[in-house]
C-alpha atoms as a PDB file:
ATOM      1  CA  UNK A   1       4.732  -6.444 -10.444  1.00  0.00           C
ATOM      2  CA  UNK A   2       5.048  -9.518  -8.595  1.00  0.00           C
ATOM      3  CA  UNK A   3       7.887  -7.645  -5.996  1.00  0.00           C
ATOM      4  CA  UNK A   4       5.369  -4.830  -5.589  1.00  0.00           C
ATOM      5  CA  UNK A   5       2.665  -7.864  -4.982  1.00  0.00           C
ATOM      6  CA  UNK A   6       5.150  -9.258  -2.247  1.00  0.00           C
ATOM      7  CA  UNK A   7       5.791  -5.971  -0.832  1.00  0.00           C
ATOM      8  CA  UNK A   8       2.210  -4.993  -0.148  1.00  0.00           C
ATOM      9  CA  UNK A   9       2.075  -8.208   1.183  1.00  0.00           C
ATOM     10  CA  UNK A  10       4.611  -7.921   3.579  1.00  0.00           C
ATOM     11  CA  UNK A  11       3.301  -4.924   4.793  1.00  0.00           C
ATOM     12  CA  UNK A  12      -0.331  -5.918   5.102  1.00  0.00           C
ATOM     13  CA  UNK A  13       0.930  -8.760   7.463  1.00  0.00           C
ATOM     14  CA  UNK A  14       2.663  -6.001   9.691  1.00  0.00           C
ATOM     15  CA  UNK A  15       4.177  -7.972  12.608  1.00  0.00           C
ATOM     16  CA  UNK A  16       1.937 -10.609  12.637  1.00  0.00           C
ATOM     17  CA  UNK A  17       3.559 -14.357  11.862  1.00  0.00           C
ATOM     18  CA  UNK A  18       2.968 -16.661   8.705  1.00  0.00           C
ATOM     19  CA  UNK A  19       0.339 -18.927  11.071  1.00  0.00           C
ATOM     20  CA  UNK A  20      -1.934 -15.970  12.082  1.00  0.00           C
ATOM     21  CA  UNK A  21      -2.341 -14.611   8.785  1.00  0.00           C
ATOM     22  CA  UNK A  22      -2.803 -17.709   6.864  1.00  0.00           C
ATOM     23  CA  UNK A  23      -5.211 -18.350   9.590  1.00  0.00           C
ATOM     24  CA  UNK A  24      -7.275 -15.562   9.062  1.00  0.00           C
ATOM     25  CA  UNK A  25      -7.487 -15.285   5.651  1.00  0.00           C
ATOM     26  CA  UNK A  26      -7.959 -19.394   5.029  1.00  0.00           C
ATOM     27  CA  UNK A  27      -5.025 -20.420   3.210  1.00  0.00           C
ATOM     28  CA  UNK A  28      -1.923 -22.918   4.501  1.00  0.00           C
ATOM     29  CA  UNK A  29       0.569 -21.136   6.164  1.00  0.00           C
ATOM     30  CA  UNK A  30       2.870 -22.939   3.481  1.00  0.00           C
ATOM     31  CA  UNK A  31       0.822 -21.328   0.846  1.00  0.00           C
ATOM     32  CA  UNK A  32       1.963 -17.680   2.471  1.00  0.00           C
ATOM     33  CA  UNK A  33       5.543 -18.366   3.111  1.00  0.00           C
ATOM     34  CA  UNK A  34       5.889 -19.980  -0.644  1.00  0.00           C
ATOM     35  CA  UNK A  35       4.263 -16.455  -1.716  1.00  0.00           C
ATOM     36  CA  UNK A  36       6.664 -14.398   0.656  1.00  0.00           C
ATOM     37  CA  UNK A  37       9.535 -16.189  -0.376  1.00  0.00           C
ATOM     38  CA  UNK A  38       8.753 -15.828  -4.530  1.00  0.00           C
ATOM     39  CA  UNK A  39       8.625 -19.420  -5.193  1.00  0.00           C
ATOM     40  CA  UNK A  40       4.942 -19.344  -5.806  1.00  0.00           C
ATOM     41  CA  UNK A  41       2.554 -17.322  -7.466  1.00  0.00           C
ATOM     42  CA  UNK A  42      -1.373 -16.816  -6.047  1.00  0.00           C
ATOM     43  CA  UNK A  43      -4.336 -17.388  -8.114  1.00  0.00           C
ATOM     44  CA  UNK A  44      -6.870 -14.970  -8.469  1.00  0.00           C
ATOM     45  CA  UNK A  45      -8.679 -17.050  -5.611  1.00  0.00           C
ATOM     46  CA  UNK A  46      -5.605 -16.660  -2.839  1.00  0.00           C
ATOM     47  CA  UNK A  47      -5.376 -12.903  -4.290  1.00  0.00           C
ATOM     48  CA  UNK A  48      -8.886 -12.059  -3.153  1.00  0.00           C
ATOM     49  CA  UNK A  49      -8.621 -14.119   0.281  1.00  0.00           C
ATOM     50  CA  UNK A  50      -5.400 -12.455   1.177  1.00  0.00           C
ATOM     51  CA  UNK A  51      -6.717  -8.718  -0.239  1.00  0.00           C
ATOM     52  CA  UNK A  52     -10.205  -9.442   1.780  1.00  0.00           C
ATOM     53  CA  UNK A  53      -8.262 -10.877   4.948  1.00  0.00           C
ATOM     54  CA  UNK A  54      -6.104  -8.418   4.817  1.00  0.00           C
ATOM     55  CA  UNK A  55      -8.696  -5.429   3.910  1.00  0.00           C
ATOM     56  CA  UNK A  56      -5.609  -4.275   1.863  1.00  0.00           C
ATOM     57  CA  UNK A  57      -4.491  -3.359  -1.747  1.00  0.00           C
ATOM     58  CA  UNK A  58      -2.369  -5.528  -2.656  1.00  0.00           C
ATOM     59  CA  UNK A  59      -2.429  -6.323  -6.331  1.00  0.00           C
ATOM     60  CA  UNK A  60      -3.536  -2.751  -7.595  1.00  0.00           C
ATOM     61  CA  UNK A  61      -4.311  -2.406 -11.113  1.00  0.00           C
ATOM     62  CA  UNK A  62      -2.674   1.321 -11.002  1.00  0.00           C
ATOM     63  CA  UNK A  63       0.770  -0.726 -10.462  1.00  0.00           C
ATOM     64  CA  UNK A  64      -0.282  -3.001 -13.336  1.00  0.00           C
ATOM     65  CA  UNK A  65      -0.805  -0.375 -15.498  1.00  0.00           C
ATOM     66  CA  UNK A  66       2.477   1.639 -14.698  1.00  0.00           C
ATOM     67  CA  UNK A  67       4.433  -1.598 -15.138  1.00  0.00           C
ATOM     68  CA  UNK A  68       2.615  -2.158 -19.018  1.00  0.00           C
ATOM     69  CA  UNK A  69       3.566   1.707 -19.755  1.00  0.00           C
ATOM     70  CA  UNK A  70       7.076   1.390 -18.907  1.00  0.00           C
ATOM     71  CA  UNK A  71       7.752  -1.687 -20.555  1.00  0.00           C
ATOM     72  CA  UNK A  72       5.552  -0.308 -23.832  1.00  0.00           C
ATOM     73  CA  UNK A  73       7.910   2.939 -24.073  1.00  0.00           C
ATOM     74  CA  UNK A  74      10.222   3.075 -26.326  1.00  0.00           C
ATOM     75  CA  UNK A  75      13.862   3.715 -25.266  1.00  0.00           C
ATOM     76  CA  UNK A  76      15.182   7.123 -25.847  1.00  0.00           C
ATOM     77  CA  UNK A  77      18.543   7.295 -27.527  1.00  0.00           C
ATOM     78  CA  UNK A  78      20.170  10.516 -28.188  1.00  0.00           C
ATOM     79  CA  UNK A  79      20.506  10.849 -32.160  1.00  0.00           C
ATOM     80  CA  UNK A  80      23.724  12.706 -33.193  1.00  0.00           C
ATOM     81  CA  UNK A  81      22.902  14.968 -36.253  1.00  0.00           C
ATOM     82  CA  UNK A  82      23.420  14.604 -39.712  1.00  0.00           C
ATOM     83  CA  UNK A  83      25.918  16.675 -41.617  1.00  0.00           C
ATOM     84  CA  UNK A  84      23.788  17.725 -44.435  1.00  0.00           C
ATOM     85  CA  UNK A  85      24.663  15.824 -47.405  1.00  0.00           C
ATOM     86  CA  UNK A  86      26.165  17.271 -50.697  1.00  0.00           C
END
């Protein structure tokens, strides 16, 4: 979730640099690269400036809710059969 977060991101910021887009969405441009770079995580507050900035996706609940499926499904393991017992 957070990779798919990052990757949005990324793509949001097309070829613009760090400074421009912290610039335009009001956050440090330290704030972004920390973000970029996985060594930080945005509050709900950053998500919403950098989503509104951005006029992007980037933290979809659709890719929330895929990530909570997979993890909630059970592994499939192939089951030999029983010989019948006697």
């Amino acid at each position: 979730m957070a990779r798919q977060f990052v990757l949005n991101l990324h793509d949001a910021m097309g070829g613009r640099t760090l400074r421009d887009v912290a610039a335009q969405v009001g956050i440090h441009h330290v704030t972004l690269l920390k973000i970029l770079h996985g060594r930080a995580w945005p509050d709900l507050a950053t998500v919403s400036r950098l989503e509104i900035g951005l006029n992007a996706d980037l933290y979809s609940s659709a890719d929330v809710r895929a990530d909570l499926a997979r993890a909630a499904s059970p592994s499939v393991r192939k089951s030999r059969p029983r010989a019948p017992s006697e």
